[in-house]
N, C-alpha and C. Protein backbone atom coordinates (compact mmCIF):
# COMPACT_ATOMS: atom_id res chain seq x y z
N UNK A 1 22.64 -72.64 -89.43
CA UNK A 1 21.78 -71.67 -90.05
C UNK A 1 21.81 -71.91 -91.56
N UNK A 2 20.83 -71.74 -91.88
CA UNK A 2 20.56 -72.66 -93.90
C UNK A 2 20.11 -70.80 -94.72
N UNK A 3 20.74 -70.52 -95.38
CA UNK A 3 20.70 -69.30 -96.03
C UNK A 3 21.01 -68.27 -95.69
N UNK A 4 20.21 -67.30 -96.29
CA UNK A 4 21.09 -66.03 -95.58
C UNK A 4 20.32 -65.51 -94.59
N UNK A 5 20.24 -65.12 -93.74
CA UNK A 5 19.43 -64.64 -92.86
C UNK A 5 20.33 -63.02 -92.90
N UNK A 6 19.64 -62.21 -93.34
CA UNK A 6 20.12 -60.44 -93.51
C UNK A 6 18.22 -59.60 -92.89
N UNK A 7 19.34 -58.90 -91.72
CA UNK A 7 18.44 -57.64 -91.04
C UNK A 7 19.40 -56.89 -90.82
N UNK A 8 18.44 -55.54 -91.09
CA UNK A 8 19.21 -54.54 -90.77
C UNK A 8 18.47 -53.73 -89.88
N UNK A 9 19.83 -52.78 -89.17
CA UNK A 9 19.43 -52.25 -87.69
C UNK A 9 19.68 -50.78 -87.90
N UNK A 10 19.52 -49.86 -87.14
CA UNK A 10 19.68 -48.05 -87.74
C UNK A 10 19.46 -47.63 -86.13
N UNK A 11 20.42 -46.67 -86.04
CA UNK A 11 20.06 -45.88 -85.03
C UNK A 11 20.67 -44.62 -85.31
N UNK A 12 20.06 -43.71 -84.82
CA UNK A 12 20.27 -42.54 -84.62
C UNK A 12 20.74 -41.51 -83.13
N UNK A 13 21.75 -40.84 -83.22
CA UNK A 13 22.16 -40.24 -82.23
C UNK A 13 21.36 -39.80 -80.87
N UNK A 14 21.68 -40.09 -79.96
CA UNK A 14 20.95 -40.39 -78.51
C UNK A 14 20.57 -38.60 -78.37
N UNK A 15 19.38 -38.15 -78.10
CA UNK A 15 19.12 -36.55 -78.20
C UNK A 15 19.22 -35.92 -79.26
N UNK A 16 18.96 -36.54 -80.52
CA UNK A 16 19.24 -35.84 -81.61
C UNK A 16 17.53 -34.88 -82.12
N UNK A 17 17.97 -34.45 -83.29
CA UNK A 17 16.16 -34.21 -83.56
C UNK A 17 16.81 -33.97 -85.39
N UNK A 18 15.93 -34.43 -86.24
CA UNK A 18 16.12 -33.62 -87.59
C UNK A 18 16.62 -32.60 -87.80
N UNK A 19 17.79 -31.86 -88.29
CA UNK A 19 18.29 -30.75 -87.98
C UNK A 19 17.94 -30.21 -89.77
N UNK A 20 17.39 -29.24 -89.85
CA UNK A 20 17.03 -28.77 -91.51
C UNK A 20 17.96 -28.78 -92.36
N UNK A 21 18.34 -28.83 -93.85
CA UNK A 21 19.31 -27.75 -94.15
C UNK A 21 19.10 -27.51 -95.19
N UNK A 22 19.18 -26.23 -94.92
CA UNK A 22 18.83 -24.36 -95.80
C UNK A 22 19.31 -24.94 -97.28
N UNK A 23 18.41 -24.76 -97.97
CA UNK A 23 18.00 -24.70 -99.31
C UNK A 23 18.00 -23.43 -100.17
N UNK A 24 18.00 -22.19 -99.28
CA UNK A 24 18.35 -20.65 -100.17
C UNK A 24 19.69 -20.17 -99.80
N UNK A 25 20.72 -21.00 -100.27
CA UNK A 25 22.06 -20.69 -100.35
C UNK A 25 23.17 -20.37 -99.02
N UNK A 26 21.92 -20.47 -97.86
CA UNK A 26 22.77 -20.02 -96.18
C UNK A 26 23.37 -21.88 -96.32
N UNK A 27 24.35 -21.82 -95.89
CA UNK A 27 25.24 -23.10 -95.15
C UNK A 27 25.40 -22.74 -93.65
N UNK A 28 24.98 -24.30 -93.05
CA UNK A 28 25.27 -24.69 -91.74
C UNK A 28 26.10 -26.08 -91.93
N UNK A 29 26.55 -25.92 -90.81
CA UNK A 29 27.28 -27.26 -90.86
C UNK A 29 26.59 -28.71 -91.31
N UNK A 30 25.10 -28.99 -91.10
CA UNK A 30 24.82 -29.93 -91.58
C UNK A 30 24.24 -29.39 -93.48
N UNK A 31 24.27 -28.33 -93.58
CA UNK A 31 24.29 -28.42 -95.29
C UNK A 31 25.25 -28.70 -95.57
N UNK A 32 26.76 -27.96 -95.52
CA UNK A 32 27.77 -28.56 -96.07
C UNK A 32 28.30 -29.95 -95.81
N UNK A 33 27.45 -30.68 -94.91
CA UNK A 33 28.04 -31.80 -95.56
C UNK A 33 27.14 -32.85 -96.11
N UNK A 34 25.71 -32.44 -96.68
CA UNK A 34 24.27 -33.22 -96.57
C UNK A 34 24.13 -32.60 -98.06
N UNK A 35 24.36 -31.32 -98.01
CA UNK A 35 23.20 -31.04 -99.64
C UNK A 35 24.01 -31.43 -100.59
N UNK A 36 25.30 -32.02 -100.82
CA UNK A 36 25.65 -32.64 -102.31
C UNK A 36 24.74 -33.98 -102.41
N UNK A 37 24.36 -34.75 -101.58
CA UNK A 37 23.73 -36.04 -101.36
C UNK A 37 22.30 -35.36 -101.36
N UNK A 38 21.87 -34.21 -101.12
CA UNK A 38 20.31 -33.82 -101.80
C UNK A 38 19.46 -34.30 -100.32
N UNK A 39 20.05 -34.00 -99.65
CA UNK A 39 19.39 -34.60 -98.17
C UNK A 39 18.57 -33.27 -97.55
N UNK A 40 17.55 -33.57 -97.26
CA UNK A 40 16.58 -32.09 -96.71
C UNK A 40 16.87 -31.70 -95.05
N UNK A 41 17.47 -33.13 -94.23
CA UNK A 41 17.75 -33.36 -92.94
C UNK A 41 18.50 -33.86 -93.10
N UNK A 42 19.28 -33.83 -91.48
CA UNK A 42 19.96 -35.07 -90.73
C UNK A 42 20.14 -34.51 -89.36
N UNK A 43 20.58 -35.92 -88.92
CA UNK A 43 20.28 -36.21 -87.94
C UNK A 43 21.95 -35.72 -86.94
N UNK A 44 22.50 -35.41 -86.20
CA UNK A 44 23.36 -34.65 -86.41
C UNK A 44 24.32 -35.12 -85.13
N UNK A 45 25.48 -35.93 -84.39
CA UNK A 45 25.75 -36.39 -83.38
C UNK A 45 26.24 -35.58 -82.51
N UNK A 46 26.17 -35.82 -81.13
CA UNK A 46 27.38 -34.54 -80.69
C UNK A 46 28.69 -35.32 -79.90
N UNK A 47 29.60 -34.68 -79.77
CA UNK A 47 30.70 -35.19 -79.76
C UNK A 47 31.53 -36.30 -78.92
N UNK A 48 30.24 -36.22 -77.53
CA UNK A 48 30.41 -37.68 -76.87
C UNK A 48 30.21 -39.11 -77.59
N UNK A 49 29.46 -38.87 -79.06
CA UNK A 49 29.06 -39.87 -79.62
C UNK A 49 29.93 -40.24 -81.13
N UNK A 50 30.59 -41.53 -81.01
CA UNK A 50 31.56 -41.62 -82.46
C UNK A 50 30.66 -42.59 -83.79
N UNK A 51 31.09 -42.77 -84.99
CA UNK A 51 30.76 -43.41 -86.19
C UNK A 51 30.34 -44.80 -85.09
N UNK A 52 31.65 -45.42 -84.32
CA UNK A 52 31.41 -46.57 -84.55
C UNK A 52 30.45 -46.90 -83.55
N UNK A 53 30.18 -46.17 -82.58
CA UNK A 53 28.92 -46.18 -80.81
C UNK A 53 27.97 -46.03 -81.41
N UNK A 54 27.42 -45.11 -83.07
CA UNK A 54 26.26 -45.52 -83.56
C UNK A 54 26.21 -46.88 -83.92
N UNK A 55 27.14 -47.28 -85.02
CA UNK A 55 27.19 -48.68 -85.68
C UNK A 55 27.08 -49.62 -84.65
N UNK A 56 27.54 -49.49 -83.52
CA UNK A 56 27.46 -50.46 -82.83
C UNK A 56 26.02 -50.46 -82.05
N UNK A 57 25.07 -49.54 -81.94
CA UNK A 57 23.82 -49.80 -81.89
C UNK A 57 23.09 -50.28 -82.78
N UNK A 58 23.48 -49.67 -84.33
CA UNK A 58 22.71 -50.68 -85.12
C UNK A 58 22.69 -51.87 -85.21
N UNK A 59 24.22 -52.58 -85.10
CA UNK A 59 24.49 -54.39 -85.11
C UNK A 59 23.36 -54.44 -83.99
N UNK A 60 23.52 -54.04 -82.50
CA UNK A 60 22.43 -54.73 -82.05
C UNK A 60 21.54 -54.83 -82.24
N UNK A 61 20.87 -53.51 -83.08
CA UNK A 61 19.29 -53.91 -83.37
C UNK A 61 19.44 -54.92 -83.95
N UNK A 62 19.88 -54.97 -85.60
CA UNK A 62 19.71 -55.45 -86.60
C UNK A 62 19.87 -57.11 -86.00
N UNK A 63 21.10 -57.75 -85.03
CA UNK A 63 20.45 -58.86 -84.17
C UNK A 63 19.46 -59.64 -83.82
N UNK A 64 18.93 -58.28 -83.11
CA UNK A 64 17.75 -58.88 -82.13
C UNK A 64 16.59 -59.09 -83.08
N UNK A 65 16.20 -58.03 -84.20
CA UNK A 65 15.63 -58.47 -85.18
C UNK A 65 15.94 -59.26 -85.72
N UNK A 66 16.82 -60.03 -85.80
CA UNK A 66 16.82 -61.31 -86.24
C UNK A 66 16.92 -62.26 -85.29
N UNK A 67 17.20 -62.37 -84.18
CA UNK A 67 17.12 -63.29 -83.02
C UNK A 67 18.12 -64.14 -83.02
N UNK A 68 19.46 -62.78 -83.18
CA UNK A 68 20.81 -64.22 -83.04
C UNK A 68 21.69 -63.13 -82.26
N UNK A 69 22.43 -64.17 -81.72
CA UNK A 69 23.26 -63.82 -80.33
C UNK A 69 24.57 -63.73 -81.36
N UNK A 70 26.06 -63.34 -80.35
CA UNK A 70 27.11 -62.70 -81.61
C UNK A 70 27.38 -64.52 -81.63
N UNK A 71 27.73 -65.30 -81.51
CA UNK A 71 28.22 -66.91 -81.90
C UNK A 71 27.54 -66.52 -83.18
N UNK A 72 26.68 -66.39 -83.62
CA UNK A 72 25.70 -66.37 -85.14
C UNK A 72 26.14 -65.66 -85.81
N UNK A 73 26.87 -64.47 -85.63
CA UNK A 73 27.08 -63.61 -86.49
C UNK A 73 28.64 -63.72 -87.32
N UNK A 74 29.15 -63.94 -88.66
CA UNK A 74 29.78 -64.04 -89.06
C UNK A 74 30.61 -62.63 -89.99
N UNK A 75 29.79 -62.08 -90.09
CA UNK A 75 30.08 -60.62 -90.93
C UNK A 75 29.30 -59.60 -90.59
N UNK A 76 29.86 -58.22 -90.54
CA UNK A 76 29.02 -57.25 -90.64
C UNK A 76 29.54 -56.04 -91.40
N UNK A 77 28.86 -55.69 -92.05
CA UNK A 77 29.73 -55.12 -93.16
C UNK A 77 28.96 -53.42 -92.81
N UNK A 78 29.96 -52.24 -92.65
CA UNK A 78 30.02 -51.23 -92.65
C UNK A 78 30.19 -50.32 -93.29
N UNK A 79 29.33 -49.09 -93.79
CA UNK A 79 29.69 -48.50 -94.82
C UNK A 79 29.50 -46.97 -94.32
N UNK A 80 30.62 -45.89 -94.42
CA UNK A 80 30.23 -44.61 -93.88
C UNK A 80 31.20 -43.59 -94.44
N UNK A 81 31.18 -42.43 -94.66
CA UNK A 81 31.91 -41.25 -94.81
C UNK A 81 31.98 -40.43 -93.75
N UNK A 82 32.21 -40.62 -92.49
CA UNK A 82 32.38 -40.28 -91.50
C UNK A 82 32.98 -40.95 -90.40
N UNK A 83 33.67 -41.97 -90.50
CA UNK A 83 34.73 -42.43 -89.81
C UNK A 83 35.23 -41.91 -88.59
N UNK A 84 35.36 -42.82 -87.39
CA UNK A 84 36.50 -42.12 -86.04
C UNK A 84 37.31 -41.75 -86.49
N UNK A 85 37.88 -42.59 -87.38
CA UNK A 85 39.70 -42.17 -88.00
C UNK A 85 39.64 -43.22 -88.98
N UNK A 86 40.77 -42.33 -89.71
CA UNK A 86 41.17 -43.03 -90.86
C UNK A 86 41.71 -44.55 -90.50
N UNK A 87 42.25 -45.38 -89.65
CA UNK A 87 42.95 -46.51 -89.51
C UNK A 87 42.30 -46.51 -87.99
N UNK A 88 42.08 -47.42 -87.50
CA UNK A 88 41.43 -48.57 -88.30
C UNK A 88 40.22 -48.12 -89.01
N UNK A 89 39.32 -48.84 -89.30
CA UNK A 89 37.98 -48.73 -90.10
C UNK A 89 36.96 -48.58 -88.91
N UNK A 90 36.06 -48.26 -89.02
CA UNK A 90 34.66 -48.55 -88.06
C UNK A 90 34.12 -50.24 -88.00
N UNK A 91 34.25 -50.51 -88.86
CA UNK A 91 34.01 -52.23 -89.08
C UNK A 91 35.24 -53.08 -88.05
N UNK A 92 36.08 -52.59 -88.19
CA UNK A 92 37.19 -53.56 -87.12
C UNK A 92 37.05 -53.07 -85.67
N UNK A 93 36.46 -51.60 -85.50
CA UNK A 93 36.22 -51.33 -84.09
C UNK A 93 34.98 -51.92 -83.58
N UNK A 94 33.62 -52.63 -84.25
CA UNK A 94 32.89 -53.18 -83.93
C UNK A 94 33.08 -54.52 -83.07
């Protein structure tokens, strides 16, 4: 493979829907942890579902959009504030 070949993949929680958050001072669980980041939504998981069972749907998209099997893949780099756990990382559970 000659350069970089970079796609990226996103998924969102299986049954989820935009969940609002309140802008006239009420907190829900997705304001307190969305409105310092100025976020109007999110998308919100429930508890059968962890950091890394999303991430690990995105690698596959982000893959197949690119049309490489894992032999091709050399890195995937993870970035989140919401972690399974502190040790290991979400990146080494991939």
């Amino acid at each position: 493979m000659s350069g970089p070949n970079r796609r990226v993949g996103a998924y969102a929680p299986k049954g989820s829907s935009r969940t609002p958050i309140s802008r006239d001072g009420r907190h829900n669980d997705a304001s307190d942890r969305c409105s310092a980041a100025a976020f109007a939504s999110a998308h919100i998981a429930d508890e059968t579902e962890a950091t890394s069972d999303l991430a690990a749907q995105a690698a596959q998209q982000g893959s197949e959009r690119a049309n490489l099997v894992r032999e091709d893949i050399e890195f995937i780099a993870v970035g989140t504030t919401t972690p399974d756990m502190i040790f290991p990382s979400v990146g080494n559970s991939l």
